[in-house]
PDB file of N, CA and C in Angstrom:
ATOM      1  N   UNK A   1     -52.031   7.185 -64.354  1.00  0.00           N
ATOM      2  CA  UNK A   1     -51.198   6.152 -64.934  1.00  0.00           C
ATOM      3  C   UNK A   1     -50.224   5.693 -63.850  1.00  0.00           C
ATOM      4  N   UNK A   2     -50.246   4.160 -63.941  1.00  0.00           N
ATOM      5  CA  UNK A   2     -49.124   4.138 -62.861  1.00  0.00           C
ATOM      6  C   UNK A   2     -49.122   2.366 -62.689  1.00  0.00           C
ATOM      7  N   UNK A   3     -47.426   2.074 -63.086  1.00  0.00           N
ATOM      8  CA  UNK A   3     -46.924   0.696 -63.343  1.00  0.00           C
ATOM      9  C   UNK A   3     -45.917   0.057 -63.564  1.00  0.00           C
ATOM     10  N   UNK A   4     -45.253  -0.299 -64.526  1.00  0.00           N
ATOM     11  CA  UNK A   4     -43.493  -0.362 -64.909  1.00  0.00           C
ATOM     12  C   UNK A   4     -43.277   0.856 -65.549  1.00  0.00           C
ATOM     13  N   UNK A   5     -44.234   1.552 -66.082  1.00  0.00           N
ATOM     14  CA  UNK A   5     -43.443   2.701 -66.859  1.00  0.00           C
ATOM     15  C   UNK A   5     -43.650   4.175 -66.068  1.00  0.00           C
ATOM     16  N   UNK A   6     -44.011   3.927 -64.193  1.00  0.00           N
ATOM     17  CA  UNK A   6     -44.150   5.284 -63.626  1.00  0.00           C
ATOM     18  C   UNK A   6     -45.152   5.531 -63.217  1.00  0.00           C
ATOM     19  N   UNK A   7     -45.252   6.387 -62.554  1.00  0.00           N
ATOM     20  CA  UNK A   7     -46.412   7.008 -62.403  1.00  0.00           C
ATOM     21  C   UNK A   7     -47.101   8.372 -63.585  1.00  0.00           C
ATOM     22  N   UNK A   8     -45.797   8.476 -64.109  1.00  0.00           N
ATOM     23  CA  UNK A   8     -46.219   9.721 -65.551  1.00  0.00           C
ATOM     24  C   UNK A   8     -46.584  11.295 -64.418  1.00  0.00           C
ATOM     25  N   UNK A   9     -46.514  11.603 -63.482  1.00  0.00           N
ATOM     26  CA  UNK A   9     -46.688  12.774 -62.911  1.00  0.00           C
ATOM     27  C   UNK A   9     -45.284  14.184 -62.898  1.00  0.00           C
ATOM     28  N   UNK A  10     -44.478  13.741 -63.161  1.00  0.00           N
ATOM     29  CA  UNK A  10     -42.970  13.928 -63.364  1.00  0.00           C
ATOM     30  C   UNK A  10     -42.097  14.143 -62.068  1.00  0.00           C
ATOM     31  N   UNK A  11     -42.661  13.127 -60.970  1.00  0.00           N
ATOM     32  CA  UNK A  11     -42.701  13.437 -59.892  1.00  0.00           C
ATOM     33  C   UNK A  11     -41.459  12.127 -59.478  1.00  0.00           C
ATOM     34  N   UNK A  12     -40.050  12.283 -59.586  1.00  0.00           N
ATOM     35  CA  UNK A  12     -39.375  11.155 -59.417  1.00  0.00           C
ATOM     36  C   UNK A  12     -39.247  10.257 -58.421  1.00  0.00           C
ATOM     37  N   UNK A  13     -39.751  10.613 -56.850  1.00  0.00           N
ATOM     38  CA  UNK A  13     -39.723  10.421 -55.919  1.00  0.00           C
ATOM     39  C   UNK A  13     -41.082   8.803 -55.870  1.00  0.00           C
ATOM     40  N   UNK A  14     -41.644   8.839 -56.916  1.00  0.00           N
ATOM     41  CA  UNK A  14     -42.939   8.079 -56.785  1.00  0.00           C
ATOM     42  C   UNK A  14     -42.698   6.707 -57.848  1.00  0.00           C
ATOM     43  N   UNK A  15     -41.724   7.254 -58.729  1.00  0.00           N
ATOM     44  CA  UNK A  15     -41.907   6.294 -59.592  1.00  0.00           C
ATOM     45  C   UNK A  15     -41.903   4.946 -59.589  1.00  0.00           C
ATOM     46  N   UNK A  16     -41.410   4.508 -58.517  1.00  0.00           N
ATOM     47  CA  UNK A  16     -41.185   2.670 -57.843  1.00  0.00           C
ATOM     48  C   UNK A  16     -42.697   2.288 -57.212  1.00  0.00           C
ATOM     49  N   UNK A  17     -43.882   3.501 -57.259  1.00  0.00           N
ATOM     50  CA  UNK A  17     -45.065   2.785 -56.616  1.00  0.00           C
ATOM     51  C   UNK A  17     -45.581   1.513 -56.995  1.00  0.00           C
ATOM     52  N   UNK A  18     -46.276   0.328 -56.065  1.00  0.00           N
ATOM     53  CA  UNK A  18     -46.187  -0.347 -56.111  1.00  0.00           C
ATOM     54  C   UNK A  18     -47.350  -0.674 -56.300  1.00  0.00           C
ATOM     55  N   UNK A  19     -48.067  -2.198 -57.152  1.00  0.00           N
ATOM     56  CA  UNK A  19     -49.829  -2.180 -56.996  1.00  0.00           C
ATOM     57  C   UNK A  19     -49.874  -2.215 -55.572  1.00  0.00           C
ATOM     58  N   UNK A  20     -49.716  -2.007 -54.710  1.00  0.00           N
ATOM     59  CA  UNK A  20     -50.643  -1.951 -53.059  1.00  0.00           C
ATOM     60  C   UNK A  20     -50.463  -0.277 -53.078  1.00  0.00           C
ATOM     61  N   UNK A  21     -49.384   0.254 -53.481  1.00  0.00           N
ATOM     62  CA  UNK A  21     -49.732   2.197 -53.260  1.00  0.00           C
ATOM     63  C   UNK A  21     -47.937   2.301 -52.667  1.00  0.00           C
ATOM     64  N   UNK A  22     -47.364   1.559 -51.897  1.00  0.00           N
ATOM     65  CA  UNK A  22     -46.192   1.702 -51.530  1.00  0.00           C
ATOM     66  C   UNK A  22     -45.181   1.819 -52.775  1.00  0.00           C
ATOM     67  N   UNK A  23     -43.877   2.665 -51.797  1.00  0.00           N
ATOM     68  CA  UNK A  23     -43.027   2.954 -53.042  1.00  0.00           C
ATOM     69  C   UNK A  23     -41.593   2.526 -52.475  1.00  0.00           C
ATOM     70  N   UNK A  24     -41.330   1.182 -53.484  1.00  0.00           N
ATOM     71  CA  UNK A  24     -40.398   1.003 -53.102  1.00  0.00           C
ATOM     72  C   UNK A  24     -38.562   1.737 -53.288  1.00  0.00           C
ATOM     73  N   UNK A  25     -37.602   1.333 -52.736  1.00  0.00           N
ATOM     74  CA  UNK A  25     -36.810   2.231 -52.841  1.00  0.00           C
ATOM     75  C   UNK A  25     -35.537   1.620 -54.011  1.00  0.00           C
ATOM     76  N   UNK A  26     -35.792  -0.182 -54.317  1.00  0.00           N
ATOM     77  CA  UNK A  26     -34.771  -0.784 -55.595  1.00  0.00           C
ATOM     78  C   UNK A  26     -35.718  -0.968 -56.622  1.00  0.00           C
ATOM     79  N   UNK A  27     -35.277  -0.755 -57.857  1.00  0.00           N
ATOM     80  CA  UNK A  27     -35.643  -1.697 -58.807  1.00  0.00           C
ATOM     81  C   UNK A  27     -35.726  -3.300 -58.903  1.00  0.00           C
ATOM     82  N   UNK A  28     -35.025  -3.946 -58.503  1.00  0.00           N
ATOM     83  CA  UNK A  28     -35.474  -5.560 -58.380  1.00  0.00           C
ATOM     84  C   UNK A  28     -36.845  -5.720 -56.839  1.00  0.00           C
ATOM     85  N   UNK A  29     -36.923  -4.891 -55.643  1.00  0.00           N
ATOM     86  CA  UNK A  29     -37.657  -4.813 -54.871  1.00  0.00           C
ATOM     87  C   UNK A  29     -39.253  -4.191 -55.386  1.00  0.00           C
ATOM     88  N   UNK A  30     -39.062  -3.602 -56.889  1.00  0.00           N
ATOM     89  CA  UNK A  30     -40.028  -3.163 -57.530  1.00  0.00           C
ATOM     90  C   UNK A  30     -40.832  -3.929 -58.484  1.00  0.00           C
ATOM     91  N   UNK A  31     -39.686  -4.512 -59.292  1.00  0.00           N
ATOM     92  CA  UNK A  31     -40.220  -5.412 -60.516  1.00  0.00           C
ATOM     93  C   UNK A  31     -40.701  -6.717 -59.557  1.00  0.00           C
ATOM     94  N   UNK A  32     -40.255  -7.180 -58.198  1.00  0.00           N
ATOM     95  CA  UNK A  32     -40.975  -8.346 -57.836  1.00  0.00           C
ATOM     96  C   UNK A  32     -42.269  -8.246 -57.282  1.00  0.00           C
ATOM     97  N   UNK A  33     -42.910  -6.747 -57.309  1.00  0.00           N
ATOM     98  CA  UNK A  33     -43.898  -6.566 -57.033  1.00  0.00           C
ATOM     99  C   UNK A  33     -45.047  -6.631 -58.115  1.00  0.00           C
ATOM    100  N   UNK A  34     -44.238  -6.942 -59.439  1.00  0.00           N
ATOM    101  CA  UNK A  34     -45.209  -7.222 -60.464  1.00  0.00           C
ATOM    102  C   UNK A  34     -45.498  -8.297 -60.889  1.00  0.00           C
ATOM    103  N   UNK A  35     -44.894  -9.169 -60.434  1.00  0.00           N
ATOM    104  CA  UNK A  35     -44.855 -10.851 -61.312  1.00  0.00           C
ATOM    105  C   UNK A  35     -46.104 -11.039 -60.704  1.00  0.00           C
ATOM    106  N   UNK A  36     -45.856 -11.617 -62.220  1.00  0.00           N
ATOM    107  CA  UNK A  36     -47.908 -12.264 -62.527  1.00  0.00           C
ATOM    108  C   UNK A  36     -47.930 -13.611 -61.731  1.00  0.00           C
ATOM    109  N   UNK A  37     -48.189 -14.093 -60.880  1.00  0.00           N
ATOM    110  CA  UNK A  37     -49.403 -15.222 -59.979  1.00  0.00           C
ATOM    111  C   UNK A  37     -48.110 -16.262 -59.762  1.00  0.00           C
ATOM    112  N   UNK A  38     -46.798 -15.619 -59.799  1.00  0.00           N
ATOM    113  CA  UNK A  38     -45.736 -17.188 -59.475  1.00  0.00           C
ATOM    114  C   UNK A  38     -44.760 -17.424 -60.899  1.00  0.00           C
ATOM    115  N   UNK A  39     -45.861 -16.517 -61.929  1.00  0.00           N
ATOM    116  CA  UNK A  39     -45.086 -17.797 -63.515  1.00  0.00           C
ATOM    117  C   UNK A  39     -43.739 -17.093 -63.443  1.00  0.00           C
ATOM    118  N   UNK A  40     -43.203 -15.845 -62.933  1.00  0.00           N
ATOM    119  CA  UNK A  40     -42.166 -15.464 -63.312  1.00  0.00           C
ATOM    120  C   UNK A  40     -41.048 -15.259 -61.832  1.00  0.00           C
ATOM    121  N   UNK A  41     -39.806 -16.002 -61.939  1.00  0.00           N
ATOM    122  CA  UNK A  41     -39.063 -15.972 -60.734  1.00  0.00           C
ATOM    123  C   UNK A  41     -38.878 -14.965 -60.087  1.00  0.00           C
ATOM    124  N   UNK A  42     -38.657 -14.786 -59.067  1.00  0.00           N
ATOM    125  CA  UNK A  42     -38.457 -13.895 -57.931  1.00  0.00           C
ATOM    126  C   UNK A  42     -36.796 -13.470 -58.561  1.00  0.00           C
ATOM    127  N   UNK A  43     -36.641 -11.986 -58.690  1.00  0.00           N
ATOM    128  CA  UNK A  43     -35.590 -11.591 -58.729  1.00  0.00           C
ATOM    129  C   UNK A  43     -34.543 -11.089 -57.518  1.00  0.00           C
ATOM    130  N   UNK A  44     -33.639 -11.716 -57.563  1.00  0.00           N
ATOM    131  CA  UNK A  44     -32.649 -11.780 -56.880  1.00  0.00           C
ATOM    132  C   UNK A  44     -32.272 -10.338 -56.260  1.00  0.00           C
ATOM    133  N   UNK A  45     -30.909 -10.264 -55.584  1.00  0.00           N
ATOM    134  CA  UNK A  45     -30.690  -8.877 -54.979  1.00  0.00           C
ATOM    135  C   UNK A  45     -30.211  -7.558 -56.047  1.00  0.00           C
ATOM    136  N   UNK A  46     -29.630  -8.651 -56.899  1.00  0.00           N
ATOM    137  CA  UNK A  46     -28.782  -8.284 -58.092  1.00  0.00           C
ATOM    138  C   UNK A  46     -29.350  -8.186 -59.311  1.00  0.00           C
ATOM    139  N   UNK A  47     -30.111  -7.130 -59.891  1.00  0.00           N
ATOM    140  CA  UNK A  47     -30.600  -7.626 -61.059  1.00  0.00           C
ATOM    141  C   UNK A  47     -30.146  -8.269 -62.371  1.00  0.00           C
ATOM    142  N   UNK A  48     -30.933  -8.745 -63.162  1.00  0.00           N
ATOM    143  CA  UNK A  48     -30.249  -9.819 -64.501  1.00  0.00           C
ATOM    144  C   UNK A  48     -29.508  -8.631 -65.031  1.00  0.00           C
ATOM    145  N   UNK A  49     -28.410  -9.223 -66.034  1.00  0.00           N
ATOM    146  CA  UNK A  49     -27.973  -7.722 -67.673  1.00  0.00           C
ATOM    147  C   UNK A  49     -28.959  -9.319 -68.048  1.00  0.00           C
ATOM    148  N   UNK A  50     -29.967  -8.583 -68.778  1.00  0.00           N
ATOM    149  CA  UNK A  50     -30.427  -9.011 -69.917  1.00  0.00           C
ATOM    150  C   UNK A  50     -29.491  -9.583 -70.879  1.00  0.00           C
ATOM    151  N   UNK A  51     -29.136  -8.290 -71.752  1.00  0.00           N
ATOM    152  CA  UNK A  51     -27.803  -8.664 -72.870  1.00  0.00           C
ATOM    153  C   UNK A  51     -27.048  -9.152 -72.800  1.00  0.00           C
ATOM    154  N   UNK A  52     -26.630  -9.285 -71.333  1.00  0.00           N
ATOM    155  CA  UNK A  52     -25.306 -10.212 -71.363  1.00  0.00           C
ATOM    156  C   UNK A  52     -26.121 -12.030 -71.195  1.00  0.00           C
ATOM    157  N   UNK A  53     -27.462 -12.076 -70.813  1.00  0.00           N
ATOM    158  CA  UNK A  53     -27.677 -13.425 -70.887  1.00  0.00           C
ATOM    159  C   UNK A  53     -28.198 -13.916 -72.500  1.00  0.00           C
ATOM    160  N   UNK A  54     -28.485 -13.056 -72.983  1.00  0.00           N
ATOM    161  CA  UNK A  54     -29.248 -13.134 -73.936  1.00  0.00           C
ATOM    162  C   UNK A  54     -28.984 -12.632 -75.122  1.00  0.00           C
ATOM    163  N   UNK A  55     -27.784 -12.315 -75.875  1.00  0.00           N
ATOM    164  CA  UNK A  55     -26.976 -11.123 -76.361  1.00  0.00           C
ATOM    165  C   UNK A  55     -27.937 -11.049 -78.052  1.00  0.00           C
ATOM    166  N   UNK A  56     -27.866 -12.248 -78.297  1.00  0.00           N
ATOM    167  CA  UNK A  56     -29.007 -12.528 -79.631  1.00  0.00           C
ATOM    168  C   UNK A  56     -30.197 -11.743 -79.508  1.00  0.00           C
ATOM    169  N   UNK A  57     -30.765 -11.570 -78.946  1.00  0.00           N
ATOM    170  CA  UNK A  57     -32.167 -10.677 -78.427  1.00  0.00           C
ATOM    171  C   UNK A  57     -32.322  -9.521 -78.179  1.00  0.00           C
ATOM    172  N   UNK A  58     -30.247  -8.872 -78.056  1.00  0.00           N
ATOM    173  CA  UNK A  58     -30.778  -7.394 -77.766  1.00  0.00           C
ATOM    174  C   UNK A  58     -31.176  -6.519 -79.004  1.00  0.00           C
ATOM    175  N   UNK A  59     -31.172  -6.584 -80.031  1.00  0.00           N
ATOM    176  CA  UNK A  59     -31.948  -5.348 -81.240  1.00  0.00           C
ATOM    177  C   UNK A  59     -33.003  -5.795 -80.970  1.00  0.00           C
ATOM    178  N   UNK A  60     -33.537  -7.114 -80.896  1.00  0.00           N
ATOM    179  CA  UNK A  60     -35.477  -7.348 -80.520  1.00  0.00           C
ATOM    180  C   UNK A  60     -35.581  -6.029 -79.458  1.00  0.00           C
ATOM    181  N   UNK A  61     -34.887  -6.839 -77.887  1.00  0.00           N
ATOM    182  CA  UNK A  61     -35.473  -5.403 -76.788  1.00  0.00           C
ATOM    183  C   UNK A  61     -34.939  -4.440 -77.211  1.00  0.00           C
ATOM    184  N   UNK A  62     -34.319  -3.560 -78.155  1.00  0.00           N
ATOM    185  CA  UNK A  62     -34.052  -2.697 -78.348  1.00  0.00           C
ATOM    186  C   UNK A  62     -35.108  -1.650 -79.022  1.00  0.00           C
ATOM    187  N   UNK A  63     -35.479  -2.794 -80.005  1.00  0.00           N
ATOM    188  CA  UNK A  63     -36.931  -2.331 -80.996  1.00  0.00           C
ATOM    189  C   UNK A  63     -38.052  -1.744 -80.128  1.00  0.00           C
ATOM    190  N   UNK A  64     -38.253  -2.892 -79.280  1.00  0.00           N
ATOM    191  CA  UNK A  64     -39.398  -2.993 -78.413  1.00  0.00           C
ATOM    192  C   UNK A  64     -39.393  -1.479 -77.754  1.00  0.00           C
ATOM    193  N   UNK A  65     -38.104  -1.596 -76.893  1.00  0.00           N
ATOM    194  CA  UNK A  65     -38.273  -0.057 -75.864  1.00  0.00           C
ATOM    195  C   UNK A  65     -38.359   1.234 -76.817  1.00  0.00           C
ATOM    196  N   UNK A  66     -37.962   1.072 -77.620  1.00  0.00           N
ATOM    197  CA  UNK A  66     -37.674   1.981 -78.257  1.00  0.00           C
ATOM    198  C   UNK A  66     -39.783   2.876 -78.546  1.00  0.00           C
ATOM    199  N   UNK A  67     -40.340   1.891 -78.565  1.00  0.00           N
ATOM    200  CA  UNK A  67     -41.726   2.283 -78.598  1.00  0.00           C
ATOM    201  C   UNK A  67     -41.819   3.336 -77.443  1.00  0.00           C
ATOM    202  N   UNK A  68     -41.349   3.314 -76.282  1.00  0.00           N
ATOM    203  CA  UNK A  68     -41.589   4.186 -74.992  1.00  0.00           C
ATOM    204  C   UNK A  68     -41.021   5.256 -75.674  1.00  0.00           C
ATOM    205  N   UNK A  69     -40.069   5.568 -76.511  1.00  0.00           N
ATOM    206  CA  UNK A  69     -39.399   6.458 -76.927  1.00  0.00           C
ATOM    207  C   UNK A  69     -40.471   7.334 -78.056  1.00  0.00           C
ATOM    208  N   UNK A  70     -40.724   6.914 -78.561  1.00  0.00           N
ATOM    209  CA  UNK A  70     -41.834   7.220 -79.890  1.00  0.00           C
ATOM    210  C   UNK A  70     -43.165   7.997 -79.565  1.00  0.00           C
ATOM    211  N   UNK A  71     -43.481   8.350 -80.592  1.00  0.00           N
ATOM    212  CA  UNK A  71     -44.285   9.583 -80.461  1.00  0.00           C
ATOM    213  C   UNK A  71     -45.990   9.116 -79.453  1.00  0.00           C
ATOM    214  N   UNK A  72     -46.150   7.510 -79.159  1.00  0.00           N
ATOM    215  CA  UNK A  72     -47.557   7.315 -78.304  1.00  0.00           C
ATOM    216  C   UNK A  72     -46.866   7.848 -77.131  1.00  0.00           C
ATOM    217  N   UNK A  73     -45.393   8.066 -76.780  1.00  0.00           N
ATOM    218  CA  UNK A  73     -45.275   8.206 -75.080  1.00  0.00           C
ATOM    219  C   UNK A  73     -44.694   9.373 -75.166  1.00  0.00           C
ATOM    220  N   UNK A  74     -45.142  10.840 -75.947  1.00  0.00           N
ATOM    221  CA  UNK A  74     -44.502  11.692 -76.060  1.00  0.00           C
ATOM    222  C   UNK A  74     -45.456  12.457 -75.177  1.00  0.00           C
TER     223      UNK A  74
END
């Protein structure tokens, strides 16, 4: 397994691997290694607060993550 949610090995040192195999060392230097074909902007140095752009939406992402939490990712 191995993508936004880790590599799953419990190995912390790995978890930023990247699709080419490299591991990067930020989170925004990580997530821009995932955007799909252009549709989604290049993130900055600084990453977004979500909630603070979007404050209406946070119980949605709240719901959502909360699945990583739940018994399929136990």
């Amino acid at each position: 397994v191995r993508g936004l949610c880790g590599t799953y090995n419990w190995d912390q040192q790995d978890e930023f691997t990247t699709p080419a195999g490299d591991v990067e060392s930020g989170v925004t230097a990580f997530a821009n290694q995932y955007r799909a074909s252009g549709d989604c902007p290049v993130l900055g140095p600084v990453p977004l607060q979500p909630c603070d752009a979007f404050a209406g939406r946070r119980e949605v992402a709240e719901a959502a993550c909360a699945v990583l939490h739940g018994p399929a990712f136990q």
